[in-house]
Protein backbone atom coordinates (compact mmCIF):
# COMPACT_ATOMS: atom_id res chain seq x y z
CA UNK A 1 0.00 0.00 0.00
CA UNK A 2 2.81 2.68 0.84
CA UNK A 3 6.32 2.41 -1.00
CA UNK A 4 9.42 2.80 0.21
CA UNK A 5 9.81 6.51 -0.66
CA UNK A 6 6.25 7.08 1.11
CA UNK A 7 7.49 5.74 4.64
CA UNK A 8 10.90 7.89 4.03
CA UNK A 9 8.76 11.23 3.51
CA UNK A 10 6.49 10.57 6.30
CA UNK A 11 9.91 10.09 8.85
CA UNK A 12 11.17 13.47 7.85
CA UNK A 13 7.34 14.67 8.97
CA UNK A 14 7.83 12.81 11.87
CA UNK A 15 10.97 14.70 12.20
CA UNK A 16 9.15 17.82 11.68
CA UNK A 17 6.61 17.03 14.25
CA UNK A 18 9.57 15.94 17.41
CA UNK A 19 11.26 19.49 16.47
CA UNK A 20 7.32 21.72 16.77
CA UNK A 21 6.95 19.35 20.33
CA UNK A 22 10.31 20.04 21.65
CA UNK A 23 9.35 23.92 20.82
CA UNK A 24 6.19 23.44 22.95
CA UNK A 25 3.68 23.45 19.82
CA UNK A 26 1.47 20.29 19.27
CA UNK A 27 4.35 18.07 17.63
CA UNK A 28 2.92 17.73 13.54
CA UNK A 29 4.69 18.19 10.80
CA UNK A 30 4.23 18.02 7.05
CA UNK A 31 6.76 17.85 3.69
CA UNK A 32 5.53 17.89 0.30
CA UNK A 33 7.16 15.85 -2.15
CA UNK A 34 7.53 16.80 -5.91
CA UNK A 35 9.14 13.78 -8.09
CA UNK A 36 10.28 12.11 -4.79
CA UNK A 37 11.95 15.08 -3.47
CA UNK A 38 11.25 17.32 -0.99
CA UNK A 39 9.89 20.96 -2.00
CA UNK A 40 7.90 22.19 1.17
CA UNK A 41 8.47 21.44 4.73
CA UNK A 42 6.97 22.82 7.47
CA UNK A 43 5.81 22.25 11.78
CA UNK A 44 3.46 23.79 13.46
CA UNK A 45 4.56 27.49 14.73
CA UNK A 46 1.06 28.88 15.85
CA UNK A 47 3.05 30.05 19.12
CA UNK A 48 6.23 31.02 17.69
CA UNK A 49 4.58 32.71 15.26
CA UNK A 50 1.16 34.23 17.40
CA UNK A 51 -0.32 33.03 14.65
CA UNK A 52 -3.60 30.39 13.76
CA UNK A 53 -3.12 29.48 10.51
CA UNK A 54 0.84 28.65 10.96
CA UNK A 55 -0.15 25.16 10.63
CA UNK A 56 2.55 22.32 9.62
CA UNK A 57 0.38 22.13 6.20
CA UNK A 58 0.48 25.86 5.58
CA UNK A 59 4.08 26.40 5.85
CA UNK A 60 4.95 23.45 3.92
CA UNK A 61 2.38 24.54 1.31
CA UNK A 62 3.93 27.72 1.17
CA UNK A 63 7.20 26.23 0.61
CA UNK A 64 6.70 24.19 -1.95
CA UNK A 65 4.59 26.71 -3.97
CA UNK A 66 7.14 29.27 -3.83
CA UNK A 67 9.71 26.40 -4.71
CA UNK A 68 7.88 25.49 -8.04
CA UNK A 69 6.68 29.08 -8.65
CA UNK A 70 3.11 27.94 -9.34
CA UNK A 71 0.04 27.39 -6.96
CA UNK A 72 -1.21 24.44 -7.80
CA UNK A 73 0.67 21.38 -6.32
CA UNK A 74 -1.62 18.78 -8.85
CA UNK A 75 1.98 16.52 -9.13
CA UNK A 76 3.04 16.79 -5.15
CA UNK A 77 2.26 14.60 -2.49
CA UNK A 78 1.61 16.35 1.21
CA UNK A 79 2.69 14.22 3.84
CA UNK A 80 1.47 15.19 7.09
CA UNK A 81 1.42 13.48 10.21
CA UNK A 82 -1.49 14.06 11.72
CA UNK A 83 -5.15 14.27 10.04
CA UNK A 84 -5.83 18.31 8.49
CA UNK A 85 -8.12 20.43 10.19
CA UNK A 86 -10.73 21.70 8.15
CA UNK A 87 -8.62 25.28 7.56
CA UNK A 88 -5.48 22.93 6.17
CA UNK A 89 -8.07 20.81 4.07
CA UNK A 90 -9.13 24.35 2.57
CA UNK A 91 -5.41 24.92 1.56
CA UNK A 92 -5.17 21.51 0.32
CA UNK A 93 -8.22 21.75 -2.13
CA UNK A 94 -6.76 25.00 -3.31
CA UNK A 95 -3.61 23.81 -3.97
CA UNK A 96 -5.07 20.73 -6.07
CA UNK A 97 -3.08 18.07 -4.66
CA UNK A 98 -2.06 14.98 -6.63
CA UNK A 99 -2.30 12.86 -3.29
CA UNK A 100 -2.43 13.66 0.43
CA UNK A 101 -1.12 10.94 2.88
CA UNK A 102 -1.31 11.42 6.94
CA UNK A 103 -0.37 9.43 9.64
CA UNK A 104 -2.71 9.62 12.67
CA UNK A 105 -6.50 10.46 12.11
CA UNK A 106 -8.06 13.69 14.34
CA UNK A 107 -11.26 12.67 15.29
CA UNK A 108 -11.82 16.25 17.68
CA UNK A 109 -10.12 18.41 14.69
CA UNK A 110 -9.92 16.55 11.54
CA UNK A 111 -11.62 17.48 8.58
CA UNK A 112 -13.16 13.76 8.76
CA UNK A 113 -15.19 15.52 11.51
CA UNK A 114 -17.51 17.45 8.73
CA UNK A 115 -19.17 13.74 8.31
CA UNK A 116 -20.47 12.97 4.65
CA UNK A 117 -19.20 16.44 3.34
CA UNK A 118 -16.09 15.44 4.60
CA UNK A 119 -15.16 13.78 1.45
CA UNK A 120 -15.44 16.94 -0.06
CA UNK A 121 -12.71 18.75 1.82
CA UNK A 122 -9.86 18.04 -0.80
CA UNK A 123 -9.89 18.34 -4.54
CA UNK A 124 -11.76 15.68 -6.97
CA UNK A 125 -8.72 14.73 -8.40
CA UNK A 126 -6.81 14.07 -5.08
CA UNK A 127 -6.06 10.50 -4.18
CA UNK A 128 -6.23 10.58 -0.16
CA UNK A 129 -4.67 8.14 1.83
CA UNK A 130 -4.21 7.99 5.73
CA UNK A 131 -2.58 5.16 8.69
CA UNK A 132 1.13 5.41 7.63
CA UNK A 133 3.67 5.35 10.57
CA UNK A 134 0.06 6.17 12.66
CA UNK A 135 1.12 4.56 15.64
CA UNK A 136 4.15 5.83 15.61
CA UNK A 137 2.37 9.86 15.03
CA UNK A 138 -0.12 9.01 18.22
CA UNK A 139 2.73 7.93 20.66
CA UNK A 140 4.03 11.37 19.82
CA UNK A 141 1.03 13.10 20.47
CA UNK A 142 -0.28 11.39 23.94
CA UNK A 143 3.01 11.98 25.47
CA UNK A 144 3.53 15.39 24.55
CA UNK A 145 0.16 16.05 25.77
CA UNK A 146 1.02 13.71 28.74
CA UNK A 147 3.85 16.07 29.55
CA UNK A 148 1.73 19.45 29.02
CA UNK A 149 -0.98 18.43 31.40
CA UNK A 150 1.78 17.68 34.33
């Protein structure tokens, strides 16, 4: 189901994610990957930053688009660990992603959380796939919220 170069991108999110948890933001992290190489990378920075919408997805987003020039993503892959929220799913539908792959699903903040419409969060022409390295994504998450609530 996911290659080789799949579980490679989604460790350097993973990577991502550790760095925004050791910062003190909710550890997720995102790359997007243009012909198997990396163009966008980003980790959440909402507190570094004072700022909502500095999601993983957004930064790497930006990245990448400023990388190819164009704003339409149509032959990336995102890579994010954790599920979009429905803001980051906006982005994504915009940006016409070839495919979207996450780790971990979000059942409080996912866009999976919009119910039937849900399906209609990302682009027609996206191929969505989710559960790589998503055991790996939640052990990150419950202990850094482990740690914040002590």
């Amino acid at each position: 189901m996911f290659s080789e170069t799949d579980h490679r991108m989604m460790r350097e999110a993973l990577r991502l994610a550790q760095m925004a948890g050791e910062a003190g933001e909710i550890p997720v992290g995102a790359v997007v990957a243009w012909k198997d190489k990396i163009i966008g990378r980003g980790y959440n920075q909402t507190v570094a930053l004072n700022d909502p919408t500095a999601h993983a997805e957004m930064i790497a987003i930006t990245a990448a688009t400023q990388y190819l020039g164009n704003r339409y993503l149509n032959e990336c892959t995102l890579y994010v660990t954790l599920e979009p929220c429905v803001m980051c799913a906006g982005a994504c539908f915009w940006a016409m992603f070839g495919r979207i792959v996450y780790g971990a699903a979000d059942e409080k903040n996912g866009f999976s959380r919009l119910g039937e419409q849900s399906q209609q969060a990302f682009h027609p022409k996206t191929n969505l796939q989710q559960g790589l390295l998503a055991s790996e994504v939640a052990a990150l998450l419950k202990s850094f919220f482990k740690r914040l609530r002590k």
